[in-house]
N, C-alpha and C. Protein backbone atom coordinates (compact mmCIF):
# COMPACT_ATOMS: atom_id res chain seq x y z
N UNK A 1 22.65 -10.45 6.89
CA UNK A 1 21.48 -10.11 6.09
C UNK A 1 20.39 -9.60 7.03
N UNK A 2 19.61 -8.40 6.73
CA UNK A 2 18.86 -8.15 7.40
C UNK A 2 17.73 -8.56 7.25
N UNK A 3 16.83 -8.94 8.03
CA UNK A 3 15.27 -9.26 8.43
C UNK A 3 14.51 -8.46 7.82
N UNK A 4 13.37 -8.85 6.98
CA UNK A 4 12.14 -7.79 6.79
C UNK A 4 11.59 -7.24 8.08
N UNK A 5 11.06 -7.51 9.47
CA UNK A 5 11.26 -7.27 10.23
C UNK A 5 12.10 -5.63 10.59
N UNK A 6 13.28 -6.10 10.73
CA UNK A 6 14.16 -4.77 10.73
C UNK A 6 14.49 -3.85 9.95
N UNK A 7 14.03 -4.22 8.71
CA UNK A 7 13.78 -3.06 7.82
C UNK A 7 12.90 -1.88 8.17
N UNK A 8 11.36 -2.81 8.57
CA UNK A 8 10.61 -2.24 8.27
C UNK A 8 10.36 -1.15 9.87
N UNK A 9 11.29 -1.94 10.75
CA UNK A 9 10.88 -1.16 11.70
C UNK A 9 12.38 0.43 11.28
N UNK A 10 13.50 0.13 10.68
CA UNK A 10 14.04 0.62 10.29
C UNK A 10 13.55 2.24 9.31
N UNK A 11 12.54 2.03 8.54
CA UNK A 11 11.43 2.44 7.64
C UNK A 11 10.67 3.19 8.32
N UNK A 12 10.20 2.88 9.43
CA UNK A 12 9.12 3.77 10.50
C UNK A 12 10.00 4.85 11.17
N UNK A 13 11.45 4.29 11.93
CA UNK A 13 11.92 5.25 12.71
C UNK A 13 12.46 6.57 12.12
N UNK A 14 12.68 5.92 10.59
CA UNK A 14 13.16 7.21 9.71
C UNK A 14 12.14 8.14 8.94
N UNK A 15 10.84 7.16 8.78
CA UNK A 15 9.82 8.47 8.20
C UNK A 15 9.35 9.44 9.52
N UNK A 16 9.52 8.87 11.16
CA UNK A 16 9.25 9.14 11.98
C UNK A 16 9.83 10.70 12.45
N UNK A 17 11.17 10.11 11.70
CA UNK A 17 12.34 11.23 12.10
C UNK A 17 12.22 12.69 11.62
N UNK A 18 13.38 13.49 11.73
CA UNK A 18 12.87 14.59 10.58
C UNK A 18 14.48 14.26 9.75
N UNK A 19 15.38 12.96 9.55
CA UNK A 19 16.37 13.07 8.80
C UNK A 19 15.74 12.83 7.78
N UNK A 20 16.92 13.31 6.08
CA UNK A 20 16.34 13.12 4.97
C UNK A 20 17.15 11.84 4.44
N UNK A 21 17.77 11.20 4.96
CA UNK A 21 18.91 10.50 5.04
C UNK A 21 19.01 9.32 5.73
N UNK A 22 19.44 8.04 5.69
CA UNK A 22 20.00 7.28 6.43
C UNK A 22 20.41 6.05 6.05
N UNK A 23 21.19 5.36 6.21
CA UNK A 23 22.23 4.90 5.59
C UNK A 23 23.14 4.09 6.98
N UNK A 24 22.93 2.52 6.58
CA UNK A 24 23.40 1.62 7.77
C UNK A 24 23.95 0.34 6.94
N UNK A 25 25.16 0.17 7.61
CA UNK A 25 26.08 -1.51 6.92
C UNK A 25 26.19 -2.21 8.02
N UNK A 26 26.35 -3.42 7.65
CA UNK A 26 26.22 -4.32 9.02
C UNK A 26 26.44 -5.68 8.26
N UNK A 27 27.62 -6.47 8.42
CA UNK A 27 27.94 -8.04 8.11
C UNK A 27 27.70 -8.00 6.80
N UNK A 28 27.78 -6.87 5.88
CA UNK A 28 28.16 -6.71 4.17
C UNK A 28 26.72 -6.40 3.71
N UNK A 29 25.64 -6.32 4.62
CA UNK A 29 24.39 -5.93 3.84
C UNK A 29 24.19 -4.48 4.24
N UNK A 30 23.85 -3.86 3.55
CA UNK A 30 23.38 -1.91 3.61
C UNK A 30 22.28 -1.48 3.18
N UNK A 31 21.74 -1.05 4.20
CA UNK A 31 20.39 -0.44 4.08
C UNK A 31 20.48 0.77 3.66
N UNK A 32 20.18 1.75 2.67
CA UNK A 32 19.68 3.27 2.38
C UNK A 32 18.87 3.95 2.30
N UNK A 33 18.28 4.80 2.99
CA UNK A 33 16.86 5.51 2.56
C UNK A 33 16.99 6.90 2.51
N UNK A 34 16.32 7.08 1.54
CA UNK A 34 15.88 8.62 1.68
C UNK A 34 14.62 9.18 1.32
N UNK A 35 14.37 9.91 2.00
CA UNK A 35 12.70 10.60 1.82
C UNK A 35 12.69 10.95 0.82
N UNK A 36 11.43 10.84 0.55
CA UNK A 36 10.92 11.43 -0.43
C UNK A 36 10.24 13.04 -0.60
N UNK A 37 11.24 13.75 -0.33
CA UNK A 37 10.51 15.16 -0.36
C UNK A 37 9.41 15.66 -1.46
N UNK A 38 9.96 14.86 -2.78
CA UNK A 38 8.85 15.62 -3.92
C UNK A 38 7.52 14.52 -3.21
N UNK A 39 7.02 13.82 -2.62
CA UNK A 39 5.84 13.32 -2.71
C UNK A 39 4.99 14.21 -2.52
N UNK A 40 4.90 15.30 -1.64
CA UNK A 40 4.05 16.42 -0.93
C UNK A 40 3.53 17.22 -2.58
N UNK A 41 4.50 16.92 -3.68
CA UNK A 41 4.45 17.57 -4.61
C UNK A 41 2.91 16.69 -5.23
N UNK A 42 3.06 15.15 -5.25
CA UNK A 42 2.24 14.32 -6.29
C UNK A 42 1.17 14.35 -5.66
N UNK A 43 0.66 15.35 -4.54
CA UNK A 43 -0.65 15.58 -3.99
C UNK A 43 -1.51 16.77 -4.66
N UNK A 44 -0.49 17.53 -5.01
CA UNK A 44 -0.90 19.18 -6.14
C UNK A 44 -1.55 18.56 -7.18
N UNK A 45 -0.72 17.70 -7.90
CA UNK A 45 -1.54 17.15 -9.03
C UNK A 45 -3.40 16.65 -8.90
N UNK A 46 -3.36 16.01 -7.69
CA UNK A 46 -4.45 15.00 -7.63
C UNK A 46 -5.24 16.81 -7.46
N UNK A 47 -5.00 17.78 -6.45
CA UNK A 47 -6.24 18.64 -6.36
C UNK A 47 -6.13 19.37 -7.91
N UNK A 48 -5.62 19.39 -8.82
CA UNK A 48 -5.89 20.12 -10.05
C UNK A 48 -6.33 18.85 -10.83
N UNK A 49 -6.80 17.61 -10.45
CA UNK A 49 -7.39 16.52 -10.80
C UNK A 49 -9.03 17.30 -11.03
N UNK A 50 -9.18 17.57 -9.34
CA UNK A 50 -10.33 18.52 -8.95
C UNK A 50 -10.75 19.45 -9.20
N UNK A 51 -10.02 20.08 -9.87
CA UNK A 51 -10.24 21.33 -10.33
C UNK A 51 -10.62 21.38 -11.56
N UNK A 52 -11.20 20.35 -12.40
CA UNK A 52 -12.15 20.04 -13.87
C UNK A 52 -13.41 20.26 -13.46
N UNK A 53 -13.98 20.28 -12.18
CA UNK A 53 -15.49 20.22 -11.69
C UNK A 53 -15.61 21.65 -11.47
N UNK A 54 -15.44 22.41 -11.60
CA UNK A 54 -15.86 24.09 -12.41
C UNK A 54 -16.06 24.20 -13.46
N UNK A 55 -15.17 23.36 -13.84
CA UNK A 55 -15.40 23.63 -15.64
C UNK A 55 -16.24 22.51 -16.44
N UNK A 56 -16.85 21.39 -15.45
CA UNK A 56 -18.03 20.57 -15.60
C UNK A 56 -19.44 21.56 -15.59
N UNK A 57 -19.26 22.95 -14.87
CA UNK A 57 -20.68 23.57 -14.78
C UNK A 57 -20.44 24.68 -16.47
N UNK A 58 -20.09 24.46 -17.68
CA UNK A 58 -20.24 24.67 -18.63
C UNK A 58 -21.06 24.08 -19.07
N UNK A 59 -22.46 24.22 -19.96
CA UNK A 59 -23.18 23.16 -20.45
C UNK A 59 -22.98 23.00 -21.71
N UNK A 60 -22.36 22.13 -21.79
CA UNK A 60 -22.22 20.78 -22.68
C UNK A 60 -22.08 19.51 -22.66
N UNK A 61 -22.54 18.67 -23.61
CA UNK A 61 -22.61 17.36 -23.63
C UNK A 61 -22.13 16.67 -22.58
N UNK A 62 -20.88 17.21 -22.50
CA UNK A 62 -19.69 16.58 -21.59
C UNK A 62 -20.18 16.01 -20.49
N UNK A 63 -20.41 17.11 -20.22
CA UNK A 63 -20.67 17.43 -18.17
C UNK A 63 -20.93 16.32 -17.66
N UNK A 64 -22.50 15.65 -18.20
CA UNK A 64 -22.66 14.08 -17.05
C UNK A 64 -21.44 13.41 -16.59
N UNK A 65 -20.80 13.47 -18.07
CA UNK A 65 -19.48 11.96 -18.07
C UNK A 65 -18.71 12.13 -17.03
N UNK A 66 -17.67 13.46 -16.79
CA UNK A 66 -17.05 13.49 -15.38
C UNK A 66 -17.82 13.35 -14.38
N UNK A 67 -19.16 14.16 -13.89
CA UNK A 67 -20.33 14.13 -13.03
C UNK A 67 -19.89 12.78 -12.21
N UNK A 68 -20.43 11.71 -13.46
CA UNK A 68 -20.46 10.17 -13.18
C UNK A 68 -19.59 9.53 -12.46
N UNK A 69 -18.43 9.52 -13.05
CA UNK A 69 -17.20 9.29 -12.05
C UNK A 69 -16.90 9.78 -10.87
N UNK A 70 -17.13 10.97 -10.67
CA UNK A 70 -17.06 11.66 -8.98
C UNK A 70 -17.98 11.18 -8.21
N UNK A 71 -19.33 10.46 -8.56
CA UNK A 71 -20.31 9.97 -8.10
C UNK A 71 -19.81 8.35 -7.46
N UNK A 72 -19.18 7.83 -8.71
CA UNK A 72 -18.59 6.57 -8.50
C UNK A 72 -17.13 6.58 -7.18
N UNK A 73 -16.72 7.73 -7.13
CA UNK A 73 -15.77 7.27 -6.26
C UNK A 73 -16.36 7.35 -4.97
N UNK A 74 -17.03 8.78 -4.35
CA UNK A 74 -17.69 8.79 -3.73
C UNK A 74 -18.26 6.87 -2.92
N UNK A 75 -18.95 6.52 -3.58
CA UNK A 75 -19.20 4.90 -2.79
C UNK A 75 -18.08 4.45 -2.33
N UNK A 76 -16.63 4.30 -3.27
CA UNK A 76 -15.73 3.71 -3.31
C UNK A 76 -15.17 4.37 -1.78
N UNK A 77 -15.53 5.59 -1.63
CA UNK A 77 -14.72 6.28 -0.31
C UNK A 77 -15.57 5.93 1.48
N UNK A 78 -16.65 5.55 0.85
CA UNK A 78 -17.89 5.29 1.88
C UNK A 78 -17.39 4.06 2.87
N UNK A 79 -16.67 2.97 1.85
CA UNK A 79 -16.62 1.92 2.93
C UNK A 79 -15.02 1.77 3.84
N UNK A 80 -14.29 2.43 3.06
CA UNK A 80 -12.97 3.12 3.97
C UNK A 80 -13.33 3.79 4.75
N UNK A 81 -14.16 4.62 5.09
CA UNK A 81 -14.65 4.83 6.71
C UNK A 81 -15.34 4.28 7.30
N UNK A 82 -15.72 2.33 7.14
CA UNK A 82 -16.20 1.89 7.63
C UNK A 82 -14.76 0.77 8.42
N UNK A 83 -13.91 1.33 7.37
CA UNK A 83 -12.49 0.76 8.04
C UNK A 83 -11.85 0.87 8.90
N UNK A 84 -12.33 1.75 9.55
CA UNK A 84 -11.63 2.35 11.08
C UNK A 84 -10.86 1.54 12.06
N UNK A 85 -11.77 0.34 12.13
CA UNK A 85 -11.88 -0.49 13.30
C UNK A 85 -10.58 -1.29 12.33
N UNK A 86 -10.48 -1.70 10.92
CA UNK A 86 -9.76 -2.40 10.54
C UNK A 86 -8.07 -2.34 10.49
N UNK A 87 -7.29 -3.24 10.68
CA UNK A 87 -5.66 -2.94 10.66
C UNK A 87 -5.32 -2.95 8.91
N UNK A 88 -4.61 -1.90 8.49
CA UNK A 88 -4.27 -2.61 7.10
C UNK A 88 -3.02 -2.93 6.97
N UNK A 89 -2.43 -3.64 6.25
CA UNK A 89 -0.83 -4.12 6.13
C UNK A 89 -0.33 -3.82 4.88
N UNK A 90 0.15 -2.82 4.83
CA UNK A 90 0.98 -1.95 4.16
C UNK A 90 1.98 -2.67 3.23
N UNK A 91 2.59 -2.06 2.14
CA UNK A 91 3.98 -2.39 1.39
C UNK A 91 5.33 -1.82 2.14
N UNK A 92 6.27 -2.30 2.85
CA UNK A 92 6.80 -2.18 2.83
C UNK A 92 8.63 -0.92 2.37
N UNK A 93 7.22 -1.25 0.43
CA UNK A 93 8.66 -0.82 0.34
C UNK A 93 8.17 -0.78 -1.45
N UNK A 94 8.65 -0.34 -2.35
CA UNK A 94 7.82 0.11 -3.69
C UNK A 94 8.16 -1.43 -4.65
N UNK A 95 7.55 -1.62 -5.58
CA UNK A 95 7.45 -3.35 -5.93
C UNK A 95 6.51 -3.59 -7.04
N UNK A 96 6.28 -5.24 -7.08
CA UNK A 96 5.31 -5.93 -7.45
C UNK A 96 4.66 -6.64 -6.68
N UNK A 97 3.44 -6.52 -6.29
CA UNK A 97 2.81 -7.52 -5.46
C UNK A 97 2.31 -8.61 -6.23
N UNK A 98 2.68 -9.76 -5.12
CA UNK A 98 2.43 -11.24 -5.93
C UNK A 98 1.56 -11.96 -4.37
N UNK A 99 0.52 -12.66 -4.77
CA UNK A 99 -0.48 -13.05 -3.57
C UNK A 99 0.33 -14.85 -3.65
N UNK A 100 1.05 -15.31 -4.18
CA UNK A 100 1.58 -16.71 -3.79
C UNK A 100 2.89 -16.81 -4.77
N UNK A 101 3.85 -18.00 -3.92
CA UNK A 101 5.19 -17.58 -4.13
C UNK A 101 5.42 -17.79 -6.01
N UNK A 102 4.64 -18.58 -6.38
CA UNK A 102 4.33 -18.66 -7.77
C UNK A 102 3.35 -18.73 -8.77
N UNK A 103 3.46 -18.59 -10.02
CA UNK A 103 2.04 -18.55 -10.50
C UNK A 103 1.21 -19.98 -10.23
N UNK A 104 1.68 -21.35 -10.39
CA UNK A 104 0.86 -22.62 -10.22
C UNK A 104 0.68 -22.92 -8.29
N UNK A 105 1.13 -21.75 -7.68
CA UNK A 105 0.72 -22.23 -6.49
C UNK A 105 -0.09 -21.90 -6.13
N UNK A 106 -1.28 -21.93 -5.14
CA UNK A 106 -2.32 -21.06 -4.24
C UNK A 106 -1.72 -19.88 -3.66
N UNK A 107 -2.40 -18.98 -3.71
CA UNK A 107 -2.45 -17.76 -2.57
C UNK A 107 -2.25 -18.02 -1.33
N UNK A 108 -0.84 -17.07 -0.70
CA UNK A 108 -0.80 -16.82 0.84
C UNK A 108 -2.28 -17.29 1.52
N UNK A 109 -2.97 -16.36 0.75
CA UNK A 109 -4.08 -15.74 2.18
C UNK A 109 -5.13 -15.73 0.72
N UNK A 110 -6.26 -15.79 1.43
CA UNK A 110 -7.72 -15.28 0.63
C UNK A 110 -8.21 -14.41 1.80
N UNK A 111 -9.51 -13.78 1.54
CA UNK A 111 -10.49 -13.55 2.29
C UNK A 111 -11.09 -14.41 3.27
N UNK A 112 -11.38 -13.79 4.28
CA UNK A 112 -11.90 -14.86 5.59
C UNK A 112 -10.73 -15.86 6.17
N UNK A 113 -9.41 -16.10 5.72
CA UNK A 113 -8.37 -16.77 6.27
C UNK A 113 -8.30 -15.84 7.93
N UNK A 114 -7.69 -16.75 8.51
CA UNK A 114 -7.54 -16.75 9.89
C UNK A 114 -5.77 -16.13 9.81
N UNK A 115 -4.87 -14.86 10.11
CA UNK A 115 -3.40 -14.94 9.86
C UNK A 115 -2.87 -14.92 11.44
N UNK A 116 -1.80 -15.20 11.53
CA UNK A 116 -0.99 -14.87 13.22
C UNK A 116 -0.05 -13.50 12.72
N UNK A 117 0.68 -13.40 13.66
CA UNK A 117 1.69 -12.59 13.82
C UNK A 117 2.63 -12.54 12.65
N UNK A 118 3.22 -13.74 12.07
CA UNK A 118 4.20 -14.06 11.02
C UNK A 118 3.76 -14.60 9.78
N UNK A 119 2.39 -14.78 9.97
CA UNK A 119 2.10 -15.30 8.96
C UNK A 119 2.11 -14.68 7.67
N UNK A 120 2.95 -15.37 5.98
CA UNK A 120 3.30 -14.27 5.38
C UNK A 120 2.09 -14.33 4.47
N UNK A 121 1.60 -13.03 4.04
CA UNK A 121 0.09 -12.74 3.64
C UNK A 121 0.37 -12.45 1.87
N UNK A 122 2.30 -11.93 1.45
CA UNK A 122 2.17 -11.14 -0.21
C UNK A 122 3.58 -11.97 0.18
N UNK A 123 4.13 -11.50 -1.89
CA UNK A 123 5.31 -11.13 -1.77
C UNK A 123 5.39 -9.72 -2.45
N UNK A 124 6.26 -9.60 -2.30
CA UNK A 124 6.49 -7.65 -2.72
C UNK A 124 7.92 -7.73 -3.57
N UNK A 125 7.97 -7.80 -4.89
CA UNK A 125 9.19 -8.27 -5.74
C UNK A 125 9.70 -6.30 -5.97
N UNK A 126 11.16 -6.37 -5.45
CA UNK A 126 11.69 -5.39 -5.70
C UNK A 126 12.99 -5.45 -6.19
N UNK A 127 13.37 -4.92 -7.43
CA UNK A 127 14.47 -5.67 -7.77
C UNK A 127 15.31 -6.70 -8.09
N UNK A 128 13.95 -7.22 -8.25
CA UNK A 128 14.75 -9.04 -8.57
C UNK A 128 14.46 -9.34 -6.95
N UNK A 129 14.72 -9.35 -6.10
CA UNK A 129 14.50 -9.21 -4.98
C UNK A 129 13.04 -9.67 -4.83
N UNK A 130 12.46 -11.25 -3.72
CA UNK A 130 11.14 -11.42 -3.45
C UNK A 130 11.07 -11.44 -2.30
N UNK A 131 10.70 -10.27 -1.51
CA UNK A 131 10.80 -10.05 0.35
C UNK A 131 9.13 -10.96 0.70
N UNK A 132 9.10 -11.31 1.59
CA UNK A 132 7.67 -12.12 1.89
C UNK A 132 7.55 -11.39 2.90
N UNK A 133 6.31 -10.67 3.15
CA UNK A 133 5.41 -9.66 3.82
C UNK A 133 4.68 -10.34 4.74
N UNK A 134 4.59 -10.00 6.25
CA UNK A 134 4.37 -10.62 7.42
C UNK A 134 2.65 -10.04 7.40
N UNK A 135 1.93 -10.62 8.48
CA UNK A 135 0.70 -9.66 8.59
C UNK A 135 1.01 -8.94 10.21
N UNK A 136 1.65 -9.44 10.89
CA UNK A 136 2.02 -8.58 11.94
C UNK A 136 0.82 -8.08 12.74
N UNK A 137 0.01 -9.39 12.51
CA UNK A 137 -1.06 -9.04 13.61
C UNK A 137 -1.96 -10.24 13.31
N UNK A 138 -2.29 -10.48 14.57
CA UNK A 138 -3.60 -11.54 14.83
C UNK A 138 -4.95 -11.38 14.19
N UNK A 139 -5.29 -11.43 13.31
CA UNK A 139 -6.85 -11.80 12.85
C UNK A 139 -7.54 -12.21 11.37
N UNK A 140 -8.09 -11.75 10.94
CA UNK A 140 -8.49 -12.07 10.04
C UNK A 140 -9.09 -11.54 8.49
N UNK A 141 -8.21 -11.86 7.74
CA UNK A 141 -8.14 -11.20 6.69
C UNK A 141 -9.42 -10.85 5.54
N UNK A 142 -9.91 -9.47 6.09
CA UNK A 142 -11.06 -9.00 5.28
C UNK A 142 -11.59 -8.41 3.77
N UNK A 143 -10.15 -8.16 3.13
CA UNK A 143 -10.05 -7.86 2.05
C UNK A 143 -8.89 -7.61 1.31
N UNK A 144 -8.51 -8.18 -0.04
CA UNK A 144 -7.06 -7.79 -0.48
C UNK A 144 -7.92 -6.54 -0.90
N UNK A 145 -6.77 -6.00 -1.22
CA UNK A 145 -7.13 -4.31 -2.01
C UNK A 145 -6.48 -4.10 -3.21
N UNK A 146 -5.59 -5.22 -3.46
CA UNK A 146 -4.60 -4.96 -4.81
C UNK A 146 -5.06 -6.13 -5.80
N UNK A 147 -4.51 -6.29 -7.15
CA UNK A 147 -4.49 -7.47 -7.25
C UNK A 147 -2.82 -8.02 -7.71
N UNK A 148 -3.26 -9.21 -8.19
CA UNK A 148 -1.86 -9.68 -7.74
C UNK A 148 -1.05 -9.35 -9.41
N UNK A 149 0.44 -9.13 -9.59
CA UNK A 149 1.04 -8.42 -10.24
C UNK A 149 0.75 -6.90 -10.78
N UNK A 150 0.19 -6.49 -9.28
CA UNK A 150 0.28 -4.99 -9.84
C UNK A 150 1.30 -4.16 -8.73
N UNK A 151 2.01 -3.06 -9.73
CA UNK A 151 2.79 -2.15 -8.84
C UNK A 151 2.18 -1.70 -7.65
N UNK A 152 2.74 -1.44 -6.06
CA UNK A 152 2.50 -0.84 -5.18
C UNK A 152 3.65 -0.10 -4.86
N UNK A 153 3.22 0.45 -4.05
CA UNK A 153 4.37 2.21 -3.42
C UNK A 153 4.52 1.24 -1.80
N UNK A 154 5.22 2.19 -1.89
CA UNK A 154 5.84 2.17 -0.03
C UNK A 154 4.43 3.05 0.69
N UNK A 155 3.71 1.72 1.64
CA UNK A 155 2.92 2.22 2.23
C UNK A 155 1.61 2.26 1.63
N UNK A 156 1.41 1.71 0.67
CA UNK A 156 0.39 1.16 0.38
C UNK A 156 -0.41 0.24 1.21
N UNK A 157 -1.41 0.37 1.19
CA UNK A 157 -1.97 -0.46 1.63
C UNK A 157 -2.56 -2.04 1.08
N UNK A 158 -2.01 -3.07 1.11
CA UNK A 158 -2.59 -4.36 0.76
C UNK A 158 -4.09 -4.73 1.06
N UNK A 159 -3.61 -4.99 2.38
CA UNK A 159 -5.21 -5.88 3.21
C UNK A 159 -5.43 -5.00 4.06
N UNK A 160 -7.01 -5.65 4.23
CA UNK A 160 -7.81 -5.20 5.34
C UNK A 160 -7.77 -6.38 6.52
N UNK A 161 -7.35 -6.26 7.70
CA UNK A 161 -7.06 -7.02 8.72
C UNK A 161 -8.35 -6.74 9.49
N UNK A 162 -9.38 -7.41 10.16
CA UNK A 162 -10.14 -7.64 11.34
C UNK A 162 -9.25 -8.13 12.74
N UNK A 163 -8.67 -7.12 13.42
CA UNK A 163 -7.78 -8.05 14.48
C UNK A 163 -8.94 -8.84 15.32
N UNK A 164 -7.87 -9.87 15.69
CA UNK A 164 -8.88 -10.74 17.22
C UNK A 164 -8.92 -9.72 18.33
């Protein structure tokens, strides 16, 4: 059985790569991946997202209401570049994120918790499948970003890490 661990470093060497492909068995467990070529595609969408703010300079009623929202994300984008300095810890792998191993238990991690190296911070339910998500770094946990039972992608970002 393979390690989350070796998946994930498994996961890096292949988005790293330029294969579209890869595919490994070992003691009856098999790993498969393949890129995702259409993603480059689900980025077109988001700029014809953008492309309603031309047709916001029509005057009518409308106009504030989108206005408003572009205004609102704007803040929302302000403090992600205050994130620089911060590590974030990613999904793995596409899922459900769950912040403790059950609903009547406490949360991994809150805000302001202290994590190590192994310490596991989610779980990430894929398939029936509940992988427990490492923080893979020393410090201290500044913000979830999800909440808990909602879908994440591969590479999402969870937390905001403050390393030591």
């Amino acid at each position: 059985m393979f390690k989350i661990q070796e998946i994930r470093e498994i996961i890096k060497l292949v988005d790293a790569s330029t294969i579209d492909e890869f595919v490994y068995e070992a003691d009856g467990a098999k790993v498969k991946l393949k890129k995702n070529i259409g993603a480059v595609e689900v980025v077109a969408p988001k700029a014809v997202a953008a492309a309603p703010a031309p047709v916001v300079e029509q005057p009518k009623a409308e106009t504030p209401a989108p206005a408003a929202p572009v205004k609102e994300e704007a803040p929302a984008a302000a403090p992600v570049a205050d994130t620089a300095d911060l590590h974030k810890i990613t999904s793995p792998m596409v899922g459900t994120f769950y912040q403790a191993p059950n609903p009547d238990s406490p949360a991994y991690v809150k805000v302001g918790d202290k994590v190590g190296d192994e310490t596991i911070v989610c779980i990430v339910e894929a398939m029936k499948l509940f992988n427990e998500i490492e923080a893979e770094i020393k410090g201290e946990i500044v913000e979830i970003l999800v909440q808990d039972g909602q879908l994440v992608e591969y590479g999402q970002p969870l937390f905001l890490v403050k390393p030591e």
